[in-house]
N, C-alpha and C. Protein backbone atom coordinates (compact mmCIF):
# COMPACT_ATOMS: atom_id res chain seq x y z
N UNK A 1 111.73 117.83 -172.17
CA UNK A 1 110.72 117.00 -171.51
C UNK A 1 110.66 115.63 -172.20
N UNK A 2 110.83 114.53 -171.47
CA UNK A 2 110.62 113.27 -171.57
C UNK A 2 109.44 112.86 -172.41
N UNK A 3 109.26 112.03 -173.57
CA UNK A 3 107.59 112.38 -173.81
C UNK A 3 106.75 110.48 -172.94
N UNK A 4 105.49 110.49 -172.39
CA UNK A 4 105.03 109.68 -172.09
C UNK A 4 105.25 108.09 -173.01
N UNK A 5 105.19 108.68 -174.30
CA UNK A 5 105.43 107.59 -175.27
C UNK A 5 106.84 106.89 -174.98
N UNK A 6 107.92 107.28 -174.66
CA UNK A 6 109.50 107.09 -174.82
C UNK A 6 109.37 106.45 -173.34
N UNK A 7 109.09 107.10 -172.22
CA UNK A 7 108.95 106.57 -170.75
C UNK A 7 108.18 104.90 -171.02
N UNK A 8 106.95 104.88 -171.37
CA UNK A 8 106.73 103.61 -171.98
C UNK A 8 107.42 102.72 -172.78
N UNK A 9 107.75 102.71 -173.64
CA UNK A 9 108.99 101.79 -174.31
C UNK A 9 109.66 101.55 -173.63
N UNK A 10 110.54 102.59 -172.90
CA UNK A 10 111.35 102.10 -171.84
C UNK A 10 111.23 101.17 -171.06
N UNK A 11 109.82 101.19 -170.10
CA UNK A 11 109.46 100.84 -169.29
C UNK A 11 108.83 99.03 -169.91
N UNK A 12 108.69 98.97 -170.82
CA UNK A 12 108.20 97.41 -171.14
C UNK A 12 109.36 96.54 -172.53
N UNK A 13 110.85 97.33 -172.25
CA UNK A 13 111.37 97.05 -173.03
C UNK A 13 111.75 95.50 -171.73
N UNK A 14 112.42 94.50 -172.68
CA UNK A 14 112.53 93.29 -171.98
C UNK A 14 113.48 93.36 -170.74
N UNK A 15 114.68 94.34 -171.15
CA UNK A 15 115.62 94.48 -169.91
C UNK A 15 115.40 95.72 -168.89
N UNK A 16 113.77 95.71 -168.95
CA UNK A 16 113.46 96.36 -167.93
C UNK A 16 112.24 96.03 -166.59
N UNK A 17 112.35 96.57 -165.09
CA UNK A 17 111.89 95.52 -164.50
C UNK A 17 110.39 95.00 -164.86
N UNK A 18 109.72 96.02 -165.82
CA UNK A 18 108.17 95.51 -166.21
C UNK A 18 108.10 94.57 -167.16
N UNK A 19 109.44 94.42 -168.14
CA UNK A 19 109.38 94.45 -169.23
C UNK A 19 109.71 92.70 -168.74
N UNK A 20 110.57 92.47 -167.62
CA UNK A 20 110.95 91.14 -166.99
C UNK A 20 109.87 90.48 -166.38
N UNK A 21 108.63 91.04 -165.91
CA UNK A 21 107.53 90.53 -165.69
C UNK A 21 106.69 90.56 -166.17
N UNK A 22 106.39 91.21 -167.84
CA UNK A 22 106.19 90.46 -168.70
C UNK A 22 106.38 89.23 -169.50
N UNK A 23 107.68 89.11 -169.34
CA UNK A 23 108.57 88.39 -169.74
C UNK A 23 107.89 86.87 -168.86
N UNK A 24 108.15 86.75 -167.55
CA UNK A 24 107.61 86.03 -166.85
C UNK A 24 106.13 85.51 -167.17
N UNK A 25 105.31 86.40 -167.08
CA UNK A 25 103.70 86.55 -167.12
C UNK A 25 103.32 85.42 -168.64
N UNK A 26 104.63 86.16 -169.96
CA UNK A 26 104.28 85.10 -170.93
C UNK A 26 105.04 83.62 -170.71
N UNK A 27 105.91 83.40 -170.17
CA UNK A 27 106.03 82.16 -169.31
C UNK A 27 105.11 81.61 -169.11
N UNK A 28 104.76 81.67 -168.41
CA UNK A 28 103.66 81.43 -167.42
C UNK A 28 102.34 80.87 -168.11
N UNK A 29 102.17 81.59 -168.67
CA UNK A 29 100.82 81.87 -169.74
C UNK A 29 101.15 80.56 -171.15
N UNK A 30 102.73 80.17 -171.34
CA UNK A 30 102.84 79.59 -171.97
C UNK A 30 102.72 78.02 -171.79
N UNK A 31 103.22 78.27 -170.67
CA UNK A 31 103.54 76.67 -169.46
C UNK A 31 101.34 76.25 -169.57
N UNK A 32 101.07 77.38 -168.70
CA UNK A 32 99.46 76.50 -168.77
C UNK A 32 98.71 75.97 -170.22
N UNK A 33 99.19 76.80 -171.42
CA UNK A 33 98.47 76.98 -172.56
C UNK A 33 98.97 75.48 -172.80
N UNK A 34 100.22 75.24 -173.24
CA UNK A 34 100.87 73.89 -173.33
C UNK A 34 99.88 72.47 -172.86
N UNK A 35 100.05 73.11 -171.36
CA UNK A 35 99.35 71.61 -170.61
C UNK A 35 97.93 71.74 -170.96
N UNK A 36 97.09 72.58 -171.02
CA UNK A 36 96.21 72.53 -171.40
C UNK A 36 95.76 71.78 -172.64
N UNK A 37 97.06 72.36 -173.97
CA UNK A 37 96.39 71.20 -175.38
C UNK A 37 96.96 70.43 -175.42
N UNK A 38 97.73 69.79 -174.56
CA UNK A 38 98.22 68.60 -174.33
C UNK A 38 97.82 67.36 -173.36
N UNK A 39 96.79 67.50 -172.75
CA UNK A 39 95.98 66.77 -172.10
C UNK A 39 96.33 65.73 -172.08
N UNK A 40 95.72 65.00 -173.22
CA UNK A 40 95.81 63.58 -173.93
C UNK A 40 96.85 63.23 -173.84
N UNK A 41 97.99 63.73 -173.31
CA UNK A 41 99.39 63.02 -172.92
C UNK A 41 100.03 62.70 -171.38
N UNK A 42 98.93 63.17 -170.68
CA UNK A 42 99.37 63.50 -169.54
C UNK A 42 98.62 62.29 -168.49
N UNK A 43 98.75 60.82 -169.32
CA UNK A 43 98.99 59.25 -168.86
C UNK A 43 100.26 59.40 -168.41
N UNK A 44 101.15 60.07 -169.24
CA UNK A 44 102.36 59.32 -169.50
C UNK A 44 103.35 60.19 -168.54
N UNK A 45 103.96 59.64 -167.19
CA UNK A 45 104.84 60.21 -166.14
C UNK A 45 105.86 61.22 -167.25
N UNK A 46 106.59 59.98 -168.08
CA UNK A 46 107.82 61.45 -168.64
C UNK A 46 107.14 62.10 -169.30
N UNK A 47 106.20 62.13 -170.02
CA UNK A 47 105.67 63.87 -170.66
C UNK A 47 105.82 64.33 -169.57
N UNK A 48 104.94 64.10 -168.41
CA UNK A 48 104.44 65.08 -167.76
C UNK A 48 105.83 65.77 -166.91
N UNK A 49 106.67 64.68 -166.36
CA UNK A 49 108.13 65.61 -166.12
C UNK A 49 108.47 66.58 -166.62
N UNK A 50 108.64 65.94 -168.36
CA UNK A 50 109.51 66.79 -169.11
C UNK A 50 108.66 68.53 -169.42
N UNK A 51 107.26 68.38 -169.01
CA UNK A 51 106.86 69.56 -168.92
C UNK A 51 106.46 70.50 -168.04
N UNK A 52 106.26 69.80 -166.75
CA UNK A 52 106.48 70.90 -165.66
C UNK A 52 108.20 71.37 -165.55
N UNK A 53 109.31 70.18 -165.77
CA UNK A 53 110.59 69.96 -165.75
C UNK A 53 110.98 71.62 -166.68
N UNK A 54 110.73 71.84 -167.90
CA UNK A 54 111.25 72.68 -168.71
C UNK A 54 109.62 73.86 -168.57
N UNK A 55 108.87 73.76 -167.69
CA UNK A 55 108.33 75.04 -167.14
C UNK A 55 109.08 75.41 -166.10
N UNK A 56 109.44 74.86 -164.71
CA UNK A 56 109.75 75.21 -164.01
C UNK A 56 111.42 75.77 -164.50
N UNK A 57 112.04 75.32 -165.34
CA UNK A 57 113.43 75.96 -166.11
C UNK A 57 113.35 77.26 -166.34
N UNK A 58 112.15 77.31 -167.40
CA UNK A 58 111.43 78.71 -167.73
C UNK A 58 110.74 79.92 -166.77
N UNK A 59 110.75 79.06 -165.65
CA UNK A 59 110.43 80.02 -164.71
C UNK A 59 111.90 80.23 -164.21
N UNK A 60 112.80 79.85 -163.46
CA UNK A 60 114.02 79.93 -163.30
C UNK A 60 114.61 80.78 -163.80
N UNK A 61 114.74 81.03 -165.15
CA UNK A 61 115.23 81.91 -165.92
C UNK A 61 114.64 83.23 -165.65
N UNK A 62 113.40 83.06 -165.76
CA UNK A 62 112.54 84.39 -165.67
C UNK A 62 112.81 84.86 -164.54
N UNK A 63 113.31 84.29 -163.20
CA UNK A 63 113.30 85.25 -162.22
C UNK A 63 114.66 86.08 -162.47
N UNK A 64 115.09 84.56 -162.51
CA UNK A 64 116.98 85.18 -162.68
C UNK A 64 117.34 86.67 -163.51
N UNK A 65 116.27 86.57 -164.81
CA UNK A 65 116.69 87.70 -165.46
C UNK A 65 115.74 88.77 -165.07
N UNK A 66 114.97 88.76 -163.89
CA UNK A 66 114.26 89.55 -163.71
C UNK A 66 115.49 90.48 -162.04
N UNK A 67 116.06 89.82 -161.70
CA UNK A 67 116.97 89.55 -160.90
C UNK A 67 118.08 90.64 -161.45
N UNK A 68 118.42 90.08 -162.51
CA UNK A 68 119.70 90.97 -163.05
C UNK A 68 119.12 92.36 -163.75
N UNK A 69 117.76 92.16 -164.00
CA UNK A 69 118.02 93.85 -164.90
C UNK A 69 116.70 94.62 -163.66
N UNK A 70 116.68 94.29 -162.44
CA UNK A 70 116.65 95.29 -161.48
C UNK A 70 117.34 96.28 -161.07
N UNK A 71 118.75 96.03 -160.98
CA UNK A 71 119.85 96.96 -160.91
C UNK A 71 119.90 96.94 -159.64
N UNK A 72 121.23 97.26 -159.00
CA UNK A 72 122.41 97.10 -158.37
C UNK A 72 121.24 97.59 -156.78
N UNK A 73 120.36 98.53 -156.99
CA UNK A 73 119.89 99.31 -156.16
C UNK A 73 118.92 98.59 -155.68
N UNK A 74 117.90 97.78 -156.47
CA UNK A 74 116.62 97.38 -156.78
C UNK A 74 116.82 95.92 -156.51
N UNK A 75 118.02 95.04 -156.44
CA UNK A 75 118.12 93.83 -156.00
C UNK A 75 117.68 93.39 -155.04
N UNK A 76 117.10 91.93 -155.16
CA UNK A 76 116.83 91.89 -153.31
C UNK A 76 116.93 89.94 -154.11
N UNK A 77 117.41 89.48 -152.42
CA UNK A 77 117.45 88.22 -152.24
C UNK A 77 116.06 86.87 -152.36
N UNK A 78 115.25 87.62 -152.40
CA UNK A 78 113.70 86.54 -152.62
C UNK A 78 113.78 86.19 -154.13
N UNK A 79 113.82 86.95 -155.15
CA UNK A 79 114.40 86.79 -156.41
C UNK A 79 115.04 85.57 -157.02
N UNK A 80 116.43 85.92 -156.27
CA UNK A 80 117.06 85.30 -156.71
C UNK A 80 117.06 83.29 -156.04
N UNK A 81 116.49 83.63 -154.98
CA UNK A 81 115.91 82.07 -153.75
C UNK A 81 114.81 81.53 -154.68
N UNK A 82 113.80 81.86 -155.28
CA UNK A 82 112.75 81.54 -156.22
C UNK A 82 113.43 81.47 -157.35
N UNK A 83 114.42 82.14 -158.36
CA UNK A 83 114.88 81.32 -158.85
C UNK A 83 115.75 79.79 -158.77
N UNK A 84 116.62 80.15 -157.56
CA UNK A 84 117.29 79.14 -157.13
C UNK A 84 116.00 77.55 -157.09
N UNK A 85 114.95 77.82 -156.57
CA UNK A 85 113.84 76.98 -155.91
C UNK A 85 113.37 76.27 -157.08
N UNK A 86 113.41 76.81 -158.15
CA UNK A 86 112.44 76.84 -159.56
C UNK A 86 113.12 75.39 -160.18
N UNK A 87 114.79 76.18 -160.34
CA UNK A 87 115.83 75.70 -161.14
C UNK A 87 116.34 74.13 -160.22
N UNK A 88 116.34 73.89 -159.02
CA UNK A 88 116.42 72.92 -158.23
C UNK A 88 115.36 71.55 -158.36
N UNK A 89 114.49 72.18 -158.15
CA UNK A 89 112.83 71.47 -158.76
C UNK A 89 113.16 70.88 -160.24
N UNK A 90 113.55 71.73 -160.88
CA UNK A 90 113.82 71.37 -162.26
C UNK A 90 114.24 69.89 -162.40
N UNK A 91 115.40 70.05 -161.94
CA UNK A 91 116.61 69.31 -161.79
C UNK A 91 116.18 68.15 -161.22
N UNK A 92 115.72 68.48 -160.06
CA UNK A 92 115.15 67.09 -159.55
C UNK A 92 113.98 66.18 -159.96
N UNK A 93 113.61 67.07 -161.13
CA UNK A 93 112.02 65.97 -161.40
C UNK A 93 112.92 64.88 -162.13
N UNK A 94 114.12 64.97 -162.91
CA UNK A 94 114.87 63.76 -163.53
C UNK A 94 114.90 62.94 -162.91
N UNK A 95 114.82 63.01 -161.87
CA UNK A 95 115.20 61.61 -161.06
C UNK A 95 114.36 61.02 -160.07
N UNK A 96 112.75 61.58 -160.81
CA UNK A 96 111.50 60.84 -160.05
C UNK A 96 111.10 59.48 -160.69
N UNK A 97 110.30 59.14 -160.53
CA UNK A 97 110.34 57.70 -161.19
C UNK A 97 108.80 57.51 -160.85
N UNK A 98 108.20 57.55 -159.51
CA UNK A 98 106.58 57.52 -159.47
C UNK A 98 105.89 59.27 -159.71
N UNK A 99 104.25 58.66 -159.42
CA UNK A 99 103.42 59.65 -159.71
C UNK A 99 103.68 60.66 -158.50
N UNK A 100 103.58 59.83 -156.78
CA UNK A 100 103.36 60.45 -155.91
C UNK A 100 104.62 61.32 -155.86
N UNK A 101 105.66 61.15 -156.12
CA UNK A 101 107.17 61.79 -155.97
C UNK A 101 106.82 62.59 -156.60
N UNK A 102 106.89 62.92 -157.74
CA UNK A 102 106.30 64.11 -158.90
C UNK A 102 105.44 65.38 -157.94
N UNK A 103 104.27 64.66 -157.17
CA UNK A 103 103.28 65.50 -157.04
C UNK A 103 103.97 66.02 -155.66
N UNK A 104 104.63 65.22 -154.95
CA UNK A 104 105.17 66.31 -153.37
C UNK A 104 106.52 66.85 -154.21
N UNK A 105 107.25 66.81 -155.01
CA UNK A 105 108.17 67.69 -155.54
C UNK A 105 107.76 69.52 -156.51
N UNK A 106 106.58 68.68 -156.57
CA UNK A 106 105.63 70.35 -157.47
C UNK A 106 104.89 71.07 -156.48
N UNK A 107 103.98 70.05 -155.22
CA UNK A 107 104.00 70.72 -153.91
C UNK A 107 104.57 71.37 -153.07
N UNK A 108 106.06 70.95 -153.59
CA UNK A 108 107.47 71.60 -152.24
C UNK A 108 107.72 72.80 -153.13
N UNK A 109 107.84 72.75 -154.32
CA UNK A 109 108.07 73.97 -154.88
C UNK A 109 107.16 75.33 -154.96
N UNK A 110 105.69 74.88 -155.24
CA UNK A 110 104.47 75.79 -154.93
C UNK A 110 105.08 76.05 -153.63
N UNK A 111 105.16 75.48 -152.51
CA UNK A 111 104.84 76.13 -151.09
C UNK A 111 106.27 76.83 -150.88
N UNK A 112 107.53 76.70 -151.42
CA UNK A 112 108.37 77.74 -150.80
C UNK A 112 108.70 78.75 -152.06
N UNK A 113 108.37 78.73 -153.18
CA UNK A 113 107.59 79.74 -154.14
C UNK A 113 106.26 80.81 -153.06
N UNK A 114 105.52 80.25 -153.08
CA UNK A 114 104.33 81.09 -152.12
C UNK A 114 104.76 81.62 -150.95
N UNK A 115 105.32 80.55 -150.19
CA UNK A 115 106.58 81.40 -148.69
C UNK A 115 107.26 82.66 -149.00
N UNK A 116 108.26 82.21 -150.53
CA UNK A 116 109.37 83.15 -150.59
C UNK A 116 108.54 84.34 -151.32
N UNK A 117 107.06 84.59 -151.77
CA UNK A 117 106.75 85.59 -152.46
C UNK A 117 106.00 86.50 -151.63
N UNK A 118 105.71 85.62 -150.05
CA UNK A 118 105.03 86.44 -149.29
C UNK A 118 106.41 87.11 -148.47
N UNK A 119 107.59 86.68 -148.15
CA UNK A 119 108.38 87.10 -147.74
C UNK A 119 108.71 88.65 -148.64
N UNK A 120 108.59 88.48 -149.68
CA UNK A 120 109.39 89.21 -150.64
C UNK A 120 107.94 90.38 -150.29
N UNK A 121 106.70 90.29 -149.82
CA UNK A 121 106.01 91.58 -149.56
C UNK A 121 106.98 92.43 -148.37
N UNK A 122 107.62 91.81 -147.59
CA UNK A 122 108.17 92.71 -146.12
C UNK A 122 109.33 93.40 -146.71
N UNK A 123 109.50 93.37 -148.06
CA UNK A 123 110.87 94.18 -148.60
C UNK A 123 110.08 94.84 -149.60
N UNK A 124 110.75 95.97 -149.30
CA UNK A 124 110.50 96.85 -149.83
C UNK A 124 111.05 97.62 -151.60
N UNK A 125 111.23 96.47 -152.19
CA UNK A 125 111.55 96.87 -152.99
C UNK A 125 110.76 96.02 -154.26
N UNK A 126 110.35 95.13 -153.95
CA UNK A 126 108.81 94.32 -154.40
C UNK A 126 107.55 94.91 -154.23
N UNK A 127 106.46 94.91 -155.60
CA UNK A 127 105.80 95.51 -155.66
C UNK A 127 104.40 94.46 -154.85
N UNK A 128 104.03 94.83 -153.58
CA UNK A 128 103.42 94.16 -152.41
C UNK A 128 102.19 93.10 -153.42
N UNK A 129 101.51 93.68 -154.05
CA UNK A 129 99.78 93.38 -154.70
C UNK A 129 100.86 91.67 -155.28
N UNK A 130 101.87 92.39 -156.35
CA UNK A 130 102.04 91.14 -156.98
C UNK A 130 102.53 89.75 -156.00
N UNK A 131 102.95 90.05 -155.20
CA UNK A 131 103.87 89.07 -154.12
C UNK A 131 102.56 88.17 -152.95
N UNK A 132 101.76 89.35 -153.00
CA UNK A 132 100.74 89.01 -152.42
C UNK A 132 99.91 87.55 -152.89
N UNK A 133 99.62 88.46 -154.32
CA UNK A 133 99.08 87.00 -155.04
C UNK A 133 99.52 85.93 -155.38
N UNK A 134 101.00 85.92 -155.80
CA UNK A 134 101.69 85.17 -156.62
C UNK A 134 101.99 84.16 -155.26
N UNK A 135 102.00 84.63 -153.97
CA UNK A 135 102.47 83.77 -153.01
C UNK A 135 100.93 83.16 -152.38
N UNK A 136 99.85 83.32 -152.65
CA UNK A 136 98.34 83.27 -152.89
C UNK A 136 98.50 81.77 -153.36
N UNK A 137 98.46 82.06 -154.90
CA UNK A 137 98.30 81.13 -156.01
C UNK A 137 99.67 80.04 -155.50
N UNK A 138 100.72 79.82 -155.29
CA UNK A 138 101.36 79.24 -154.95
C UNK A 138 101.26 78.31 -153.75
N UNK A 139 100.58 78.89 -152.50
CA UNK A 139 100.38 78.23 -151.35
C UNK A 139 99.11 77.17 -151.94
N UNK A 140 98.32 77.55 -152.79
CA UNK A 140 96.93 77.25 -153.09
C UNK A 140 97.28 76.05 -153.94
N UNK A 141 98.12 75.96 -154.86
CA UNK A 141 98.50 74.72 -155.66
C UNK A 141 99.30 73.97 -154.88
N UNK A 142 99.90 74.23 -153.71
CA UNK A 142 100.70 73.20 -153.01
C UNK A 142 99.55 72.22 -152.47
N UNK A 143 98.88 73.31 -151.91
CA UNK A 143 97.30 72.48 -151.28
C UNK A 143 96.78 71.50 -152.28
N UNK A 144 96.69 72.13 -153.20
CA UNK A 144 95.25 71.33 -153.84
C UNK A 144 96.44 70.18 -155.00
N UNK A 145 97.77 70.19 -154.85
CA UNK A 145 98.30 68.91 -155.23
C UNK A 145 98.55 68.14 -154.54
N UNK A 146 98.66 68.39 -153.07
CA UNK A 146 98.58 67.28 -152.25
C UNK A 146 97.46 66.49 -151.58
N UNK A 147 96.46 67.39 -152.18
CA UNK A 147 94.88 66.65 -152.04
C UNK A 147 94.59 65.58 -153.19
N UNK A 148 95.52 66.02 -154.18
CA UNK A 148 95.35 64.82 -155.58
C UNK A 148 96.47 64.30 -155.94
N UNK A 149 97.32 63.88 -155.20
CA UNK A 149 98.74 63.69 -154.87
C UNK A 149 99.23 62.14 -155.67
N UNK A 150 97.82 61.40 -155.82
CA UNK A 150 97.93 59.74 -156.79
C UNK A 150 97.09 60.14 -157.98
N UNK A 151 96.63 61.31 -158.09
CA UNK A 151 95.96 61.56 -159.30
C UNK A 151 97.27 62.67 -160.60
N UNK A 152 98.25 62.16 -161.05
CA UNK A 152 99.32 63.06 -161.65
C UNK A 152 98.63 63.46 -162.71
N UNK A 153 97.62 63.33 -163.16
CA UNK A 153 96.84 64.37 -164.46
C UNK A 153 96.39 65.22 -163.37
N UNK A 154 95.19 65.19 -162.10
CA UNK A 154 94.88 66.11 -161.72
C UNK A 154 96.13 67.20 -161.30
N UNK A 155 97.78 66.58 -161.15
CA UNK A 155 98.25 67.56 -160.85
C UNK A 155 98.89 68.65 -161.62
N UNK A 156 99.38 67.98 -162.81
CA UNK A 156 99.49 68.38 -163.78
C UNK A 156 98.48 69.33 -164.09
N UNK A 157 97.01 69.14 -164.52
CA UNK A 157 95.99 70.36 -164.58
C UNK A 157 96.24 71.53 -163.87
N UNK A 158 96.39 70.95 -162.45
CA UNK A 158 96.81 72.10 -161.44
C UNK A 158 97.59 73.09 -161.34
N UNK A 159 98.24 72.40 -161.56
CA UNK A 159 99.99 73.12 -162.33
C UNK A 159 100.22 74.12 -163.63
N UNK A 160 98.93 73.40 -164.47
CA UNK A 160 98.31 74.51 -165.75
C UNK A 160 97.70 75.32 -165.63
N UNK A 161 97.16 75.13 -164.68
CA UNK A 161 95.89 76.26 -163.99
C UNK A 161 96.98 77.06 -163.59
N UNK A 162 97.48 77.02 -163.01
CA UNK A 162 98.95 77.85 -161.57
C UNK A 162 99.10 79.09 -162.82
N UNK A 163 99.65 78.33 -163.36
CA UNK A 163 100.56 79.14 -164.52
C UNK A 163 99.68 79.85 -165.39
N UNK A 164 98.29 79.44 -165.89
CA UNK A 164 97.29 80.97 -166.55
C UNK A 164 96.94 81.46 -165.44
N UNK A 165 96.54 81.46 -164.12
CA UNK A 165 95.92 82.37 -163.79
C UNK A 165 97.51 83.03 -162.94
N UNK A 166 98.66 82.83 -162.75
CA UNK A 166 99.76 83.59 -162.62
C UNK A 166 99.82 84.38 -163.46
N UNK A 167 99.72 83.95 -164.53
CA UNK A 167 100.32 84.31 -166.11
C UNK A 167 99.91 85.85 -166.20
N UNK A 168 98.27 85.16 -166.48
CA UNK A 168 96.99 86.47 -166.34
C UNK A 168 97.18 87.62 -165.66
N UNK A 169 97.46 87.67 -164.54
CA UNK A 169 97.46 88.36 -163.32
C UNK A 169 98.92 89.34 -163.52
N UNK A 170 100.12 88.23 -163.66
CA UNK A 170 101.11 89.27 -163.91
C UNK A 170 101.17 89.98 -164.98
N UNK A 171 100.80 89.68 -166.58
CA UNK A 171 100.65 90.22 -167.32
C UNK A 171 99.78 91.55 -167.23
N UNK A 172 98.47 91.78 -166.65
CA UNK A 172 97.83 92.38 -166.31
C UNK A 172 98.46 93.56 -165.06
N UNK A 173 99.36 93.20 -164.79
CA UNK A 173 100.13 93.79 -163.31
C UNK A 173 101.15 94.79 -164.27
N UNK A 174 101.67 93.93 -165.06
CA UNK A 174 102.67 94.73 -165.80
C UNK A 174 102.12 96.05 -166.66
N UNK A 175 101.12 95.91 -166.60
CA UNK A 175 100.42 97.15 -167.95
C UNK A 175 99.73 98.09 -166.69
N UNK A 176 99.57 97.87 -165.13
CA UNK A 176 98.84 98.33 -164.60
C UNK A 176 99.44 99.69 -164.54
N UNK A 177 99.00 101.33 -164.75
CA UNK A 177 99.45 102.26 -164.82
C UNK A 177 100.01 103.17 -163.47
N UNK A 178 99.46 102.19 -162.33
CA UNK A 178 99.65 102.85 -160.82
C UNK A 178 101.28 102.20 -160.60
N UNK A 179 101.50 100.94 -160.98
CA UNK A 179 102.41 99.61 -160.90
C UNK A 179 104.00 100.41 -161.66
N UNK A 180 103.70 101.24 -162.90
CA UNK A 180 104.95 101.77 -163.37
C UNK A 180 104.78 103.08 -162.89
N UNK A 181 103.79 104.17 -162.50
CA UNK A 181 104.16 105.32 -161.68
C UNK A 181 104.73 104.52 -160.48
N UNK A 182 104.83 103.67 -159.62
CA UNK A 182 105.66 103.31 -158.40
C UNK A 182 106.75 103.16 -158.80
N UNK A 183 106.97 101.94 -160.21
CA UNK A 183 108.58 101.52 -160.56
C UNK A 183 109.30 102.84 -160.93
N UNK A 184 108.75 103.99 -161.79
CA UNK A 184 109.52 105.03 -162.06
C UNK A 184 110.01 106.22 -161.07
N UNK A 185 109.21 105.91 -159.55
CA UNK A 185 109.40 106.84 -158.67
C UNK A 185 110.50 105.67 -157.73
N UNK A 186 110.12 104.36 -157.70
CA UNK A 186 111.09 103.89 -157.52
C UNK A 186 112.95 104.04 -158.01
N UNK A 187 112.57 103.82 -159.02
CA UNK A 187 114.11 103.98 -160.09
C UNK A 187 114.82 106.01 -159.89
N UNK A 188 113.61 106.74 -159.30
CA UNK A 188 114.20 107.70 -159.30
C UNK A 188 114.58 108.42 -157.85
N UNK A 189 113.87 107.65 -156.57
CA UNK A 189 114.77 107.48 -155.58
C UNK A 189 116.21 107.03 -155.70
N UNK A 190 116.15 105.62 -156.66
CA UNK A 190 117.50 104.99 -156.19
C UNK A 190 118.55 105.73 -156.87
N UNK A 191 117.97 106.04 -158.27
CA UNK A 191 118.88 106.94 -158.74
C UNK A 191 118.62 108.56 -159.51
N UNK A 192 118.77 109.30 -158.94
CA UNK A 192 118.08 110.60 -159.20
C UNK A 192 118.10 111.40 -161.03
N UNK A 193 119.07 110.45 -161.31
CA UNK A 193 119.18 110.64 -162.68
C UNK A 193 118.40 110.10 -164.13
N UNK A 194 117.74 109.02 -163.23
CA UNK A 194 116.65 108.37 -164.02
C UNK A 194 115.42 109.19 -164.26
N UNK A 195 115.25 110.19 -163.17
CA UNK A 195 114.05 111.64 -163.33
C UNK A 195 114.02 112.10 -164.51
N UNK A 196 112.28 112.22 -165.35
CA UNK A 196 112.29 112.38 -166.25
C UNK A 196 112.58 114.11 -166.14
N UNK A 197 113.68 114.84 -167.22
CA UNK A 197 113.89 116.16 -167.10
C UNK A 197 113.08 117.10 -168.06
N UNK A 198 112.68 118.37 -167.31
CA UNK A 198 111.57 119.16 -168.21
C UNK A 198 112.72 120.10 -168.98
């Protein structure tokens, strides 16, 4: 018999899928904490690039590797499009130059982030609650940066906000005990060998 303790480790080790949205969640959590004690810098257009610029990287990554240690069974294409979306955004804040460009480039990304996470509820291999929200909080910061769209501190804030209360939420998602009885009945549909044996 498997003991509960060993199923846990497993289950929040980094190359595993909770352990990848943890992984994310402290992203996330890191990106807002940042902008938050960094305020007092956020006059200045390139700070503020260079730090949504290398959040949105950090998110990129996080999907990607959340992407690869799903396994072969557990893959699905929204994943890997939100990373693609993240890592594109990235790329392109280099070559903004005003405030308003900045703020519809962090808008375009919130809103097909929030698109692609509500999409990712109609597949079934995404856990619905998180996709739900995460595409929630995403539609919600596209909004409320294009309402402050000449204000680039208010968007920036916005953008800090995005990322603790994402952060929060997934972190909290990852420890939820209903969230890994699904992933482990998941993993043992796809593969029957993953069943813990008595």
């Amino acid at each position: 018999m498997v003991s509960s303790e060993s199923t846990a480790g497993r289950s929040t080790h980094p190359d595993s899928p909770r352990g990848a949205k943890l992984t994310r969640a402290l992203l996330l959590l890191a990106a807002g904490l940042v902008i938050a004690f960094t305020a007092t810098m956020h006059e200045q257009v390139g700070f503020d690039r260079a730090i949504v610029g290398i959040s949105l990287g950090a998110i990129a990554a996080a999907h990607l590797h959340a992407w690869i240690v799903a396994g072969s069974g557990r893959r699905d294409a929204v994943t890997l499009l939100l990373a693609l979306a993240a890592l594109v955004s990235a790329l392109m804040l280099t070559t903004l130059q005003t405030p308003i460009a900045f703020a519809v480039l962090v808008a375009a990304w919130a809103l097909c982030s929030g698109v692609l996470e509500f999409l990712g509820t109609t597949l079934q291999l995404r856990d619905r609650r998180d996709s739900i929200l995460m595409g929630a909080t995403g539609l919600l910061l596209a909004l409320l940066v294009i309402l402050v769209r000449e204000d680039q501190v208010a968007v920036v804030g916005f953008f800090g906000a995005y990322g603790i209360v994402a952060g929060v939420f997934l972190g909290i998602s990852a420890f939820d005990g209903r969230a890994v009885r699904a992933e482990q009945r998941a993993d043992e549909a796809i593969d029957p060998a993953a069943a813990p044996q008595s």
